[in-house]
Structure formats: structure tokens, C-alpha cells
N, C-alpha and C. Protein backbone atom coordinates (compact mmCIF):
# COMPACT_ATOMS: atom_id res chain seq x y z
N UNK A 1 121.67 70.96 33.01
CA UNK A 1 122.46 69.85 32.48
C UNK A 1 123.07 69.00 33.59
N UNK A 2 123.05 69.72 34.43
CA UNK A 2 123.69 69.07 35.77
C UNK A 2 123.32 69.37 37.02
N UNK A 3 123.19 67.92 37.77
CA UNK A 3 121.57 67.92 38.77
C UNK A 3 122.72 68.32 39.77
N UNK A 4 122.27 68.56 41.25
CA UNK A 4 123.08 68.84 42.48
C UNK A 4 123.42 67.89 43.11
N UNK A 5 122.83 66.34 42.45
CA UNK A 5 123.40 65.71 43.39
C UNK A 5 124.51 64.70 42.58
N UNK A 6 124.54 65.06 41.22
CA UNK A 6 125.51 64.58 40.47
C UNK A 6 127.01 65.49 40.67
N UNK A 7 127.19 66.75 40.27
CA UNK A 7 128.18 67.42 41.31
C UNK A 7 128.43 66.89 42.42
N UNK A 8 127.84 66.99 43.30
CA UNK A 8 128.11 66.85 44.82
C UNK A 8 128.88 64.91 43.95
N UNK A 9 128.19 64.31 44.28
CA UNK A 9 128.96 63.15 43.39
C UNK A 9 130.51 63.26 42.81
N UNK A 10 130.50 63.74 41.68
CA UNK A 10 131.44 64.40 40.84
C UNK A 10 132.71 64.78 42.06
N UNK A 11 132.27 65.72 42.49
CA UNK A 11 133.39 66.61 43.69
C UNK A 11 133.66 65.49 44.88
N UNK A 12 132.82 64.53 45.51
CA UNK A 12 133.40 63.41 46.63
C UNK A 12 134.44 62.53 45.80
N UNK A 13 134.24 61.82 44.34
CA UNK A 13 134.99 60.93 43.78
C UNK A 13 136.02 61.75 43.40
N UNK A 14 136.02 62.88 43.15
CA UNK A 14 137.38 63.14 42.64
C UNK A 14 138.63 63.84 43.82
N UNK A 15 137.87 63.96 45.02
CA UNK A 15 138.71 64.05 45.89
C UNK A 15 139.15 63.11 46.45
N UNK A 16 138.60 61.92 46.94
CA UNK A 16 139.14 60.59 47.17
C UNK A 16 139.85 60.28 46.68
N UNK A 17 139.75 59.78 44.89
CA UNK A 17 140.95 59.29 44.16
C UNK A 17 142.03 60.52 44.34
N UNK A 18 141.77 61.39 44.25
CA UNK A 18 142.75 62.63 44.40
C UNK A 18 144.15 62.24 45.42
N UNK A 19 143.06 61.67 46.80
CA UNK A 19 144.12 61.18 47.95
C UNK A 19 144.55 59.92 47.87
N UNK A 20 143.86 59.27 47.24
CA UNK A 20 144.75 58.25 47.21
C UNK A 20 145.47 57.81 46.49
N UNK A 21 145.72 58.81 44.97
CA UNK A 21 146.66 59.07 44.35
C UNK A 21 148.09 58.94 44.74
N UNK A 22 147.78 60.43 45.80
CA UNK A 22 149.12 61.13 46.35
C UNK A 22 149.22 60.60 47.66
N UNK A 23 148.58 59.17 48.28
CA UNK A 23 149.15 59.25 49.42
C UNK A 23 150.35 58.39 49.24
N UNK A 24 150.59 57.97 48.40
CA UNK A 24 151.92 56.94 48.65
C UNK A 24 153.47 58.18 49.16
N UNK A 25 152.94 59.74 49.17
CA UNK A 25 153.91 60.67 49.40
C UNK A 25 153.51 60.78 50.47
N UNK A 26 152.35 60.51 51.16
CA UNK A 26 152.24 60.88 52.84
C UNK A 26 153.20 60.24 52.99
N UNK A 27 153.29 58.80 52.98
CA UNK A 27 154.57 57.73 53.66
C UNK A 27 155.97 58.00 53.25
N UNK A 28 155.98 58.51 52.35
CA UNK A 28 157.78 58.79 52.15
C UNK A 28 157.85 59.83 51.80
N UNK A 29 157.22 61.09 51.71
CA UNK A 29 157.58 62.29 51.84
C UNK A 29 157.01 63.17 52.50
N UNK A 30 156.48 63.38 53.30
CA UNK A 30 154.78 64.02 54.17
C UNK A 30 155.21 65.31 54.01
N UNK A 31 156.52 66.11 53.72
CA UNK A 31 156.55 67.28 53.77
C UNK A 31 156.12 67.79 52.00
N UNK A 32 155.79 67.36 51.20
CA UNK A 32 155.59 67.55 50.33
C UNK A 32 154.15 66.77 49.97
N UNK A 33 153.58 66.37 51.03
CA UNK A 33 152.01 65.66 50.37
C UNK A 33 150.87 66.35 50.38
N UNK A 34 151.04 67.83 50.77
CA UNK A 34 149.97 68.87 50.07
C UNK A 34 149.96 69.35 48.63
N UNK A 35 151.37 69.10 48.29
CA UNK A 35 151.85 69.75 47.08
C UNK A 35 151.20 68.27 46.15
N UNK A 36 152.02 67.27 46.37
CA UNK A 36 151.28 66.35 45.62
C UNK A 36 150.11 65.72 45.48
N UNK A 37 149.25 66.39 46.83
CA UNK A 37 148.14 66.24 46.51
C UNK A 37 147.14 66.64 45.71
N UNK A 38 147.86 68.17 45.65
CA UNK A 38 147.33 69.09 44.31
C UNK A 38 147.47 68.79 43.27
N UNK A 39 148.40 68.16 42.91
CA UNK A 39 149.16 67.72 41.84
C UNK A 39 148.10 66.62 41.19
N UNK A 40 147.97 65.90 41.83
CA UNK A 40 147.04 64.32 41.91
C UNK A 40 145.79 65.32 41.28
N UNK A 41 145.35 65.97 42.44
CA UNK A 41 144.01 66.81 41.99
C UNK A 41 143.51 67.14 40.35
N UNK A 42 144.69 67.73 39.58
CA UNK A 42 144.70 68.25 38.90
C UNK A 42 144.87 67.12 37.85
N UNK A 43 145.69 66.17 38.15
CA UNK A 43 145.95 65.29 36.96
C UNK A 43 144.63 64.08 36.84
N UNK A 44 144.78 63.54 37.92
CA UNK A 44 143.51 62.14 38.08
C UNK A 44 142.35 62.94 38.00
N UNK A 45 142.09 64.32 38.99
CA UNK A 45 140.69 64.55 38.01
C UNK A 45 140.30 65.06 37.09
N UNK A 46 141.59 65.61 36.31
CA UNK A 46 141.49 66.04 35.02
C UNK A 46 140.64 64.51 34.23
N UNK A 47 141.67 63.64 34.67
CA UNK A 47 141.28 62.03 34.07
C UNK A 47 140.42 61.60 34.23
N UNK A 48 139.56 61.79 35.58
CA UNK A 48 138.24 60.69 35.40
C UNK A 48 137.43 61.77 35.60
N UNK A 49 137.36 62.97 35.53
CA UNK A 49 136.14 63.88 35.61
C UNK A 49 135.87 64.02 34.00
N UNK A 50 136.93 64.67 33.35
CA UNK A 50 136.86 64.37 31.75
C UNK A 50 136.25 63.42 31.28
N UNK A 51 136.65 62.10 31.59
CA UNK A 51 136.49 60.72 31.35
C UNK A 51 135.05 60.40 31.45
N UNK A 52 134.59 60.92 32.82
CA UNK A 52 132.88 60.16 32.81
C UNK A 52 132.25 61.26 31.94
N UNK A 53 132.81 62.85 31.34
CA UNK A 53 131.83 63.69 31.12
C UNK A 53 131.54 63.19 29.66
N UNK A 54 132.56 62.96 28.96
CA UNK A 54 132.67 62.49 27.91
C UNK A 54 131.76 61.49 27.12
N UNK A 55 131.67 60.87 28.13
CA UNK A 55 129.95 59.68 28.43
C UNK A 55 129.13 59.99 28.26
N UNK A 56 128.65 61.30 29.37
CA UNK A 56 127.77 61.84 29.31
C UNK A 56 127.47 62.74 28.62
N UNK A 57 128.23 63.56 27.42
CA UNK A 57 127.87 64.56 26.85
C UNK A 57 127.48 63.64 25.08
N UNK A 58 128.43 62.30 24.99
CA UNK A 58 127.68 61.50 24.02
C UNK A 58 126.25 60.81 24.08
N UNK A 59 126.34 60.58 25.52
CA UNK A 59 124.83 60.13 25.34
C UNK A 59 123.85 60.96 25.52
N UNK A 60 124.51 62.23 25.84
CA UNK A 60 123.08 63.19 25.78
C UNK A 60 122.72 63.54 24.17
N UNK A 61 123.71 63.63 23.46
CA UNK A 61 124.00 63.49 21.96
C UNK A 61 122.83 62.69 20.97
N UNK A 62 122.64 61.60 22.01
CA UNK A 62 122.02 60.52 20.85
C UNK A 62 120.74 60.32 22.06
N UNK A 63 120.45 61.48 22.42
CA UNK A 63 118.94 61.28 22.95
C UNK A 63 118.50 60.66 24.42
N UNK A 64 119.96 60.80 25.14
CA UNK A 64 119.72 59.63 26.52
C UNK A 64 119.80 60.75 27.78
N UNK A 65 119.39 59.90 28.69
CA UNK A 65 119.48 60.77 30.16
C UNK A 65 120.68 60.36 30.59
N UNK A 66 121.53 60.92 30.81
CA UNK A 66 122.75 60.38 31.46
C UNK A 66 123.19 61.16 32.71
N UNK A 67 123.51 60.46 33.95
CA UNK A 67 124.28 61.44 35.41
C UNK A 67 125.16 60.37 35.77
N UNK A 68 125.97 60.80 36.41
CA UNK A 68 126.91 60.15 37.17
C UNK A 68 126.41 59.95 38.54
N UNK A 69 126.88 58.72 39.08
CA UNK A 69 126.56 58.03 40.31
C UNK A 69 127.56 58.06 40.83
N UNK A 70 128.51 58.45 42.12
CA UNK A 70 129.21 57.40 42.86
C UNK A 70 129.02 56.39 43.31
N UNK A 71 129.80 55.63 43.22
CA UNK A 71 130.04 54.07 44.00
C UNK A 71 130.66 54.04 45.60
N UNK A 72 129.63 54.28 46.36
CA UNK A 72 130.07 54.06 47.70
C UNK A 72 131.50 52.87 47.85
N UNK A 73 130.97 51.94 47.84
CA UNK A 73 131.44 51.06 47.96
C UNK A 73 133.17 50.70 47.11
N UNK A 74 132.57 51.19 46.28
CA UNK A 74 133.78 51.52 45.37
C UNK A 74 135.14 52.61 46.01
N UNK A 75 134.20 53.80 46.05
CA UNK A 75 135.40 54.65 46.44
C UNK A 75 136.17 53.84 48.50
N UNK A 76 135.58 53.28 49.31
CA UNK A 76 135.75 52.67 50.47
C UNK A 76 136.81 51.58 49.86
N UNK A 77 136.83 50.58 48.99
CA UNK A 77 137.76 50.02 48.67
C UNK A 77 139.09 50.84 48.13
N UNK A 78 138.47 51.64 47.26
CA UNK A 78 140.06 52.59 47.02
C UNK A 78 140.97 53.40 48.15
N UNK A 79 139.96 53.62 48.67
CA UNK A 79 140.84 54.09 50.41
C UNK A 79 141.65 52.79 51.09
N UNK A 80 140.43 51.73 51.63
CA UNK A 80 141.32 50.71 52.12
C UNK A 80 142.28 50.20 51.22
N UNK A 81 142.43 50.03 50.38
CA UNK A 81 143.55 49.59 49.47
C UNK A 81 144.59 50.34 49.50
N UNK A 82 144.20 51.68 49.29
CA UNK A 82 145.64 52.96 48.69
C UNK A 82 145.73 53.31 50.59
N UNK A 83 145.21 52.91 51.52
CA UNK A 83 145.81 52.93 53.02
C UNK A 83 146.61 51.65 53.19
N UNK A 84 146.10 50.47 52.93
CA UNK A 84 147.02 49.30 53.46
C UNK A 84 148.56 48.94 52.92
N UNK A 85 148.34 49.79 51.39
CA UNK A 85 149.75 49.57 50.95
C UNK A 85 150.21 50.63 50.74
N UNK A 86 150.03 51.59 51.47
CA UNK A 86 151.01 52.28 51.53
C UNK A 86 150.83 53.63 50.09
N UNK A 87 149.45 53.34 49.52
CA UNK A 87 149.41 53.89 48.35
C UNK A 87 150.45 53.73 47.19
N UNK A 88 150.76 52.46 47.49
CA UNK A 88 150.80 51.03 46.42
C UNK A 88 149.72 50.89 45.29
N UNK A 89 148.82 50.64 45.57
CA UNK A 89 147.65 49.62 45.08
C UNK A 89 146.49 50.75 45.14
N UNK A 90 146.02 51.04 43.70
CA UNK A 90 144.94 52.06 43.64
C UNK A 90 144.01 51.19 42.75
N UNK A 91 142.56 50.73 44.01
CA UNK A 91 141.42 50.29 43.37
C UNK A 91 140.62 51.36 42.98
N UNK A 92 140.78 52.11 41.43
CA UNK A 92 139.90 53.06 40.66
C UNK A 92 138.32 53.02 40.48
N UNK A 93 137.40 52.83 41.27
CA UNK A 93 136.36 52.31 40.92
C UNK A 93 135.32 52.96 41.21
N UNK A 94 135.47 54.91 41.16
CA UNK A 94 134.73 55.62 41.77
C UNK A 94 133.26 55.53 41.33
N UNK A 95 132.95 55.22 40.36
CA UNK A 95 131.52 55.42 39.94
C UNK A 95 130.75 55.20 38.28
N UNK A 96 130.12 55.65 38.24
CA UNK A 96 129.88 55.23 36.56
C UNK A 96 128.69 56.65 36.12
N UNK A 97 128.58 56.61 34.69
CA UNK A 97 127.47 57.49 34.10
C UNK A 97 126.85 56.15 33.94
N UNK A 98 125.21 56.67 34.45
CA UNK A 98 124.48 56.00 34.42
C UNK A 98 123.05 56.64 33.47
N UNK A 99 123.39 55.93 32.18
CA UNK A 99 122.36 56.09 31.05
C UNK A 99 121.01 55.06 30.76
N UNK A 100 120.16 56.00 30.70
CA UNK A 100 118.80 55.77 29.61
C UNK A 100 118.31 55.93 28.71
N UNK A 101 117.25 55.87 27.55
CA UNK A 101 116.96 56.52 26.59
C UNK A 101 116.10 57.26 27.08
N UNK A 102 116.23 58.56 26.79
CA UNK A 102 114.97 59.53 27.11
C UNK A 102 113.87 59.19 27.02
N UNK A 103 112.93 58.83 25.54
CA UNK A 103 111.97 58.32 25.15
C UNK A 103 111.54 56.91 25.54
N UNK A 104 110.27 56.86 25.90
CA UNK A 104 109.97 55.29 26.17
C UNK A 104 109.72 54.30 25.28
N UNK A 105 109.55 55.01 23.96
CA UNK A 105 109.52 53.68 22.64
C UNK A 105 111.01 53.28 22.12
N UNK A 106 111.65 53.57 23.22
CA UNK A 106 113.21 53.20 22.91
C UNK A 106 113.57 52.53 24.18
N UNK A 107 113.75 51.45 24.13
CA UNK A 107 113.87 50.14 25.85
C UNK A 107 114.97 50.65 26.07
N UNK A 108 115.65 50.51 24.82
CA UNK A 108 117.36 50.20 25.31
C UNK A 108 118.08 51.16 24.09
N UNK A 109 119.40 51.08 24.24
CA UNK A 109 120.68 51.99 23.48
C UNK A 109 120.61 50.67 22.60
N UNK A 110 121.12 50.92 21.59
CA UNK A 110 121.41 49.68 20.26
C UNK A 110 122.91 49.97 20.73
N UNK A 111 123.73 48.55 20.50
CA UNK A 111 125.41 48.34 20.46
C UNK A 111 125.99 49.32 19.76
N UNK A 112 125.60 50.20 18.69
CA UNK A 112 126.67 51.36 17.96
C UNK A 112 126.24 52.35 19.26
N UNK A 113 125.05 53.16 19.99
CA UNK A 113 125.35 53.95 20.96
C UNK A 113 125.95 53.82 22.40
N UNK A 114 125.88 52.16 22.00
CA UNK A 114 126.55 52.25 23.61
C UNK A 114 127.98 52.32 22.95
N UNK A 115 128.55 51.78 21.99
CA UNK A 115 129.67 51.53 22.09
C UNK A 115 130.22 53.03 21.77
N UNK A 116 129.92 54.24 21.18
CA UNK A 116 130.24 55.20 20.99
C UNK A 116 129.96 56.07 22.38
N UNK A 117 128.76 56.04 22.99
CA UNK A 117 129.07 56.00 24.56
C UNK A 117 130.54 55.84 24.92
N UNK A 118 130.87 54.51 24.76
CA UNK A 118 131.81 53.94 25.91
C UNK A 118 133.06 54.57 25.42
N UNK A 119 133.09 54.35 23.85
CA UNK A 119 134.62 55.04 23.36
C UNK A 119 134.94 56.77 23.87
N UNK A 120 134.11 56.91 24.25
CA UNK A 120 134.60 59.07 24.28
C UNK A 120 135.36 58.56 25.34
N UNK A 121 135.10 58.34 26.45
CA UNK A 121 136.11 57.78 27.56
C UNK A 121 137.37 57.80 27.57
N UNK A 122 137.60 56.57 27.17
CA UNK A 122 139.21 56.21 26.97
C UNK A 122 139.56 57.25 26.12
N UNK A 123 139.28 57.55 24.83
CA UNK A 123 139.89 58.66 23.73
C UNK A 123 139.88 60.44 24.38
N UNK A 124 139.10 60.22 25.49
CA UNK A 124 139.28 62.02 26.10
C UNK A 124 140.76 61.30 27.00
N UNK A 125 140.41 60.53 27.74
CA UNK A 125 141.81 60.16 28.27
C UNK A 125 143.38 60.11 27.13
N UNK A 126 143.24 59.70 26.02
CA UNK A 126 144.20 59.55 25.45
C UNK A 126 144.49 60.67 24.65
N UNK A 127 143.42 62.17 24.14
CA UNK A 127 143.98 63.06 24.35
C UNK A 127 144.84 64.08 25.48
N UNK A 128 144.03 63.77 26.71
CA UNK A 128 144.41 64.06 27.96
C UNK A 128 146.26 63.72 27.78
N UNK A 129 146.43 62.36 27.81
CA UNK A 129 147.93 61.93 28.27
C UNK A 129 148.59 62.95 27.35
N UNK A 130 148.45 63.09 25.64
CA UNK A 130 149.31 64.04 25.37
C UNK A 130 149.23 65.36 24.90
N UNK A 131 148.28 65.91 25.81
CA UNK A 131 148.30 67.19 26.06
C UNK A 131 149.28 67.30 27.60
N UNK A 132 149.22 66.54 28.60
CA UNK A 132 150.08 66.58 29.95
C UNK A 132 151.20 65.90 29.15
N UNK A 133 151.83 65.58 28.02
CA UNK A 133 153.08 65.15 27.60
C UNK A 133 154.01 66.03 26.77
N UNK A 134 152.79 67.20 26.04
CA UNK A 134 153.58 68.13 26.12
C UNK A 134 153.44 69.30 26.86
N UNK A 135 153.21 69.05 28.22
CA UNK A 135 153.09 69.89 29.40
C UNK A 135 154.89 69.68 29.66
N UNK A 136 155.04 68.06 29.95
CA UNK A 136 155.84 67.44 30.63
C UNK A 136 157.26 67.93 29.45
N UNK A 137 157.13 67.75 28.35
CA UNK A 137 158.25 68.09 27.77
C UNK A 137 159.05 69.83 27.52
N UNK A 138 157.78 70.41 27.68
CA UNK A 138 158.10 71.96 27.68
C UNK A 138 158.44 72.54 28.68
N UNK A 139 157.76 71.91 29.99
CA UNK A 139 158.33 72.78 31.13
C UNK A 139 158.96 71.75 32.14
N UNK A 140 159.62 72.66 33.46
CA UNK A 140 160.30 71.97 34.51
C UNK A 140 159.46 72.16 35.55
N UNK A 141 160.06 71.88 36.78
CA UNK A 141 159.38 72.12 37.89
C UNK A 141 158.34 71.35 38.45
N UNK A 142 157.66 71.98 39.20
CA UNK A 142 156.16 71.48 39.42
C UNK A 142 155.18 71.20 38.06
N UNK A 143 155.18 72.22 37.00
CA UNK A 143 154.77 71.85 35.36
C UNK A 143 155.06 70.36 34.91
N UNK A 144 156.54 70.12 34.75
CA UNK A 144 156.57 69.42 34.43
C UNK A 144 156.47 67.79 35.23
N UNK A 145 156.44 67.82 36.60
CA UNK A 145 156.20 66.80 37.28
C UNK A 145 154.77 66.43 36.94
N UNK A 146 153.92 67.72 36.72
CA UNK A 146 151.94 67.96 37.00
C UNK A 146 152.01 66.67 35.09
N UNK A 147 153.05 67.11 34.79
CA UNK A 147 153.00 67.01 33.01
C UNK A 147 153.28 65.16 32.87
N UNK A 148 153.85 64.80 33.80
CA UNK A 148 154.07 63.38 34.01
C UNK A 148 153.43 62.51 34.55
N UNK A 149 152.92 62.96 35.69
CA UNK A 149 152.24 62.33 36.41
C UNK A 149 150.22 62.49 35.49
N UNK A 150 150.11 63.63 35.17
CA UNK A 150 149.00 63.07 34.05
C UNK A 150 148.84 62.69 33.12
N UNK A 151 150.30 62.61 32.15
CA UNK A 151 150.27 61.82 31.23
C UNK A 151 150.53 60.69 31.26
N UNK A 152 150.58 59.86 32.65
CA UNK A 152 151.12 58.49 32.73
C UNK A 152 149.32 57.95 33.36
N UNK A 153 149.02 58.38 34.41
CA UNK A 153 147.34 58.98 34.79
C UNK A 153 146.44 58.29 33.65
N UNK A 154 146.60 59.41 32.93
CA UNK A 154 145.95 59.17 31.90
C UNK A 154 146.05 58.07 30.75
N UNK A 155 147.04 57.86 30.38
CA UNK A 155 147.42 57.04 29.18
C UNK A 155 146.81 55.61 30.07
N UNK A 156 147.24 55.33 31.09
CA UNK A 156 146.57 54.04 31.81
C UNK A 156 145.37 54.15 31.96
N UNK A 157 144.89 54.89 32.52
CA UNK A 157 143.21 54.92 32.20
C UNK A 157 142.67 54.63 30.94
N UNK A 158 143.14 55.04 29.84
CA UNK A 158 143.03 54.72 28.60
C UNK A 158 142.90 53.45 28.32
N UNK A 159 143.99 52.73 28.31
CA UNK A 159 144.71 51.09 28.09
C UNK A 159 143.25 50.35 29.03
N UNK A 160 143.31 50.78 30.77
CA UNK A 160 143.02 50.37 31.46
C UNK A 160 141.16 50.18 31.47
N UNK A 161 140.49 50.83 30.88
CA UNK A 161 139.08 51.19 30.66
C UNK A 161 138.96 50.33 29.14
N UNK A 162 139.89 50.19 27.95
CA UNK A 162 139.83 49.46 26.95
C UNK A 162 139.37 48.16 26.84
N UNK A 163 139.88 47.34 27.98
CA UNK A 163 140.03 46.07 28.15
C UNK A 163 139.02 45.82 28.15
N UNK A 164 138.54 44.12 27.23
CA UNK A 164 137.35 44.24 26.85
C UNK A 164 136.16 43.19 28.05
N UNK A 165 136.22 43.44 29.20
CA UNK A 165 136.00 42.57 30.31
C UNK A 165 134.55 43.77 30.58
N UNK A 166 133.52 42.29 30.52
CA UNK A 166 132.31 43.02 31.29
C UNK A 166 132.58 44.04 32.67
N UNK A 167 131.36 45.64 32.16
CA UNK A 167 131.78 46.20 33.14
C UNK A 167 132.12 47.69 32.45
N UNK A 168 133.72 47.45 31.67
CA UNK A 168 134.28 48.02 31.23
C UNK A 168 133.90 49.04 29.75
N UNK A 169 134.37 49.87 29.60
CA UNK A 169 134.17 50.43 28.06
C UNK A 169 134.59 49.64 27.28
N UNK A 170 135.90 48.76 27.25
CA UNK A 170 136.26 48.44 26.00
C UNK A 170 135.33 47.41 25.62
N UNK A 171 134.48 46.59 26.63
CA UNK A 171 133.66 45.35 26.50
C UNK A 171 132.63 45.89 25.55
N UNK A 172 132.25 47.19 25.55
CA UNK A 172 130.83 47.81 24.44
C UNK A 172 131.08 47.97 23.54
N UNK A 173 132.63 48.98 23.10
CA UNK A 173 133.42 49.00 22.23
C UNK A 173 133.26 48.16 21.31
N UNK A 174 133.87 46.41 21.99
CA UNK A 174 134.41 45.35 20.94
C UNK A 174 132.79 44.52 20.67
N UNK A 175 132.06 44.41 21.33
CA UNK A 175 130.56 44.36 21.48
C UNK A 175 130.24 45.00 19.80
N UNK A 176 130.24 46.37 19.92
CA UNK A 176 129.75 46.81 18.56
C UNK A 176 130.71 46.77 17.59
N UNK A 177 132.04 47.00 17.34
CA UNK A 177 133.07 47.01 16.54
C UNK A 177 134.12 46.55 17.10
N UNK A 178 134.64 44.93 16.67
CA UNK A 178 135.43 44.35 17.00
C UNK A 178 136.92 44.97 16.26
N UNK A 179 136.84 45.56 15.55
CA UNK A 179 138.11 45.95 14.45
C UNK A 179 138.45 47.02 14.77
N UNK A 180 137.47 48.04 14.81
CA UNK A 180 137.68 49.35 15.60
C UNK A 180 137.98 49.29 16.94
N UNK A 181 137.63 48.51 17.75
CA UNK A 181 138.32 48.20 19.14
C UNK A 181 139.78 47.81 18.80
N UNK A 182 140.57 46.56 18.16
CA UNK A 182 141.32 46.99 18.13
C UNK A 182 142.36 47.60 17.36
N UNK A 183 141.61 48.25 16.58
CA UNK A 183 142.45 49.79 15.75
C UNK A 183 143.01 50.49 16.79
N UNK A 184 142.54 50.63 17.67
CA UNK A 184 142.23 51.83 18.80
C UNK A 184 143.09 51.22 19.64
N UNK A 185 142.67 50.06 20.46
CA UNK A 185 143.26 49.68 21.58
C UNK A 185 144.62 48.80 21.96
N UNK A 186 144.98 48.01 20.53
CA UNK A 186 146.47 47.72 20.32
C UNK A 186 147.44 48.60 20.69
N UNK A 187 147.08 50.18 19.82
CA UNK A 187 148.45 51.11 19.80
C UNK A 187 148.20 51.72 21.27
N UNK A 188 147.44 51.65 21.80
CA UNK A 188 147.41 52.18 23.54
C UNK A 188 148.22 50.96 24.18
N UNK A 189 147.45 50.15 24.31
CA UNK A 189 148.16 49.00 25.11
C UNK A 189 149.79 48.98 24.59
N UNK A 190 150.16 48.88 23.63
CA UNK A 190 151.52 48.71 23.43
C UNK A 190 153.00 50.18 23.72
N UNK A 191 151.78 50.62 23.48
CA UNK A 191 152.60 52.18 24.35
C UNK A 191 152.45 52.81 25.61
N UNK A 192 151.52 52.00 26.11
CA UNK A 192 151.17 52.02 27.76
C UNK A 192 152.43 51.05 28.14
N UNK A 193 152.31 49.62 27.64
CA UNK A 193 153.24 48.86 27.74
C UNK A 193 155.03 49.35 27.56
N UNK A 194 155.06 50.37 27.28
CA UNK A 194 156.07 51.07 26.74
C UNK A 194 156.70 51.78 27.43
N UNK A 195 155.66 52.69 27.57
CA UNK A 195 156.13 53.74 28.64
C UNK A 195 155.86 53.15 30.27
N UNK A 196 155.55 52.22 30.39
CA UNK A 196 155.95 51.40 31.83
C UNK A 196 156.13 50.50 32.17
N UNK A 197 156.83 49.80 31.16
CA UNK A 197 157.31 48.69 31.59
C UNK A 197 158.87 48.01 30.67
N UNK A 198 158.71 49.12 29.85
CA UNK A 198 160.10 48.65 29.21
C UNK A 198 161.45 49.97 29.76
């Protein structure tokens, strides 16, 4: 189900974002940026390892070849970015599942599989945020920091992957079901909006 060079993939992107998660604690806390690096580990790749598998275990569903690619180029901008500011500014752009139809009398995915493709995504993320929310509310400590920092992680990835801009999941989403996009993606956005910014 899973080639060696999709792992190997898998394991480079999620350590990168991992660091550049937690480096904004190299700069103002360095005695604690192993700890939060673990931390990062656990939450962001809970988030986008979940996130692309989710892809891939729907489109293997409906008959497709699906692996994950890294994005060279991609993950090099998320470094220079989450280095120049200080791990400020996190360009997320490690990679993508990259699907086909198995069969050759099938060219292409019809708009209901891609868009059900694209939805597992965001919705493993938006179970994700509140399962780490009631991480965050039950326990203290390191628990509950791990419980915040992936339910905030996550819930933005959610919102953030919705948006319906070529590229994106939410663009396939509203592509096949404009109503069901936003059934779905109103009450994220407005409680993403919620929990960070009001």
C-alpha cells in the first residue's frame, strides 16, 4: 500500500514542517526548543500526515492509484520563510497526493471523486482539532499545551485547505457541490475566525 519512496517522502515533509513549526521557540526560548519541537512533531504531523492519508485512502476507495509526492521546492520555501521571520511566517506547502485512475478506460476522476477525494482532508483535520481540544481541556502540562497547539494546527488547516482557490481542496469541493462546500466550510471559517482572532 505504501511504496519506499512515498514514506521516505512522508518522513522528510513532516520533519521540516515539524521545524519550522517550533522554530519561532529556537529564537525566544532555545532552552525549551527540543521539547517544542516534539510537540510540533506530534501535532502538525498528526495534521498533515493524517491529512494527505485521508486522500489517499479515498481514492484508493474509488479505484485510483494514489502516493504522495514531496514538493522540493515547496518544503525550501517553508524553511526560508519560517528562518527569515523568525518562525513568524509558515509557508505550508509540503507536497500533495498525487492521483490516477487505475484503469485506462477511465482518463480522468469525475468532479463527485475528486471532490470527495479532496473533502477527507480538511474533515480528518477537523476531527483532529477536537480530539487535541479535548486533549487540551482535560489535561495540564505538556498534554495540554500538545492539546492546543494541535487543535489550533489543525482547525487552520481545515479553514485553510477549504478555501476555494485553484490548487486547493476546497476548489474540488465547491467544483462538485457548491452547497455542501459551504455547509461545511462557513462553520470552520467562522470558528477558526473565532478562536483567533476574536
Amino acid at each position: 500500500m505504501f511504496s519506499r519512496i512515498e514514506v521516505k517522502h512522508l518522513i522528510i515533509a513532516w520533519i521540516i514542517l515539524g521545524f519550522c513549526f517550533s522554530l519561532s521557540w529556537l529564537f525566544s526560548y532555545p532552552k525549551i526548543f527540543l521539547l517544542m519541537f516534539i510537540i510540533s512533531l506530534i501535532a502538525v504531523g498528526s495534521g498533515f500526515i493524517f491529512h494527505e492519508l485521508a486522500h489517499k485512502f479515498v481514492a484508493l476507495k474509488l479505484d485510483c492509484w494514489a502516493e504522495f509526492r514531496m514538493w522540493g521546492w515547496g518544503l525550501i520555501m517553508a524553511l526560508a520563510f519560517a528562518l527569515m521571520s523568525g518562525g513568524g511566517i509558515i509557508f505550508a506547502a509540503p507536497g500533495a497526493v498525487y492521483i490516477t485512475p487505475k484503469y485506462i478506460w477511465r482518463l480522468e476522476i469525475d468532479r463527485r471523486g475528486n471532490g470527495l477525494i479532496a473533502l477527507a482532508g480538511p474533515l480528518t483535520n477537523i476531527l483532529l482539532a477536537f480530539i487535541f481540544l479535548l486533549a487540551y481541556q482535560e489535561f495540564s502540562g505538556i498534554l495540554g499545551i500538545l492539546g492546543l497547539i494541535g487543535f489550533r494546527i489543525n482547525l487552520w488547516l481545515a479553514a485553510f485547505n477549504l478555501i476555494p482557490f485553484m490548487g486547493l481542496d476546497g476548489s474540488k469541493v465547491f467544483l462538485w457541490n457548491p452547497l455542501f462546500w459551504a455547509l461545511i466550510t462557513v462553520p470552520v471559517w467562522i470558528y477558526t475566525a473565532y478562536n483567533f482572532f476574536i
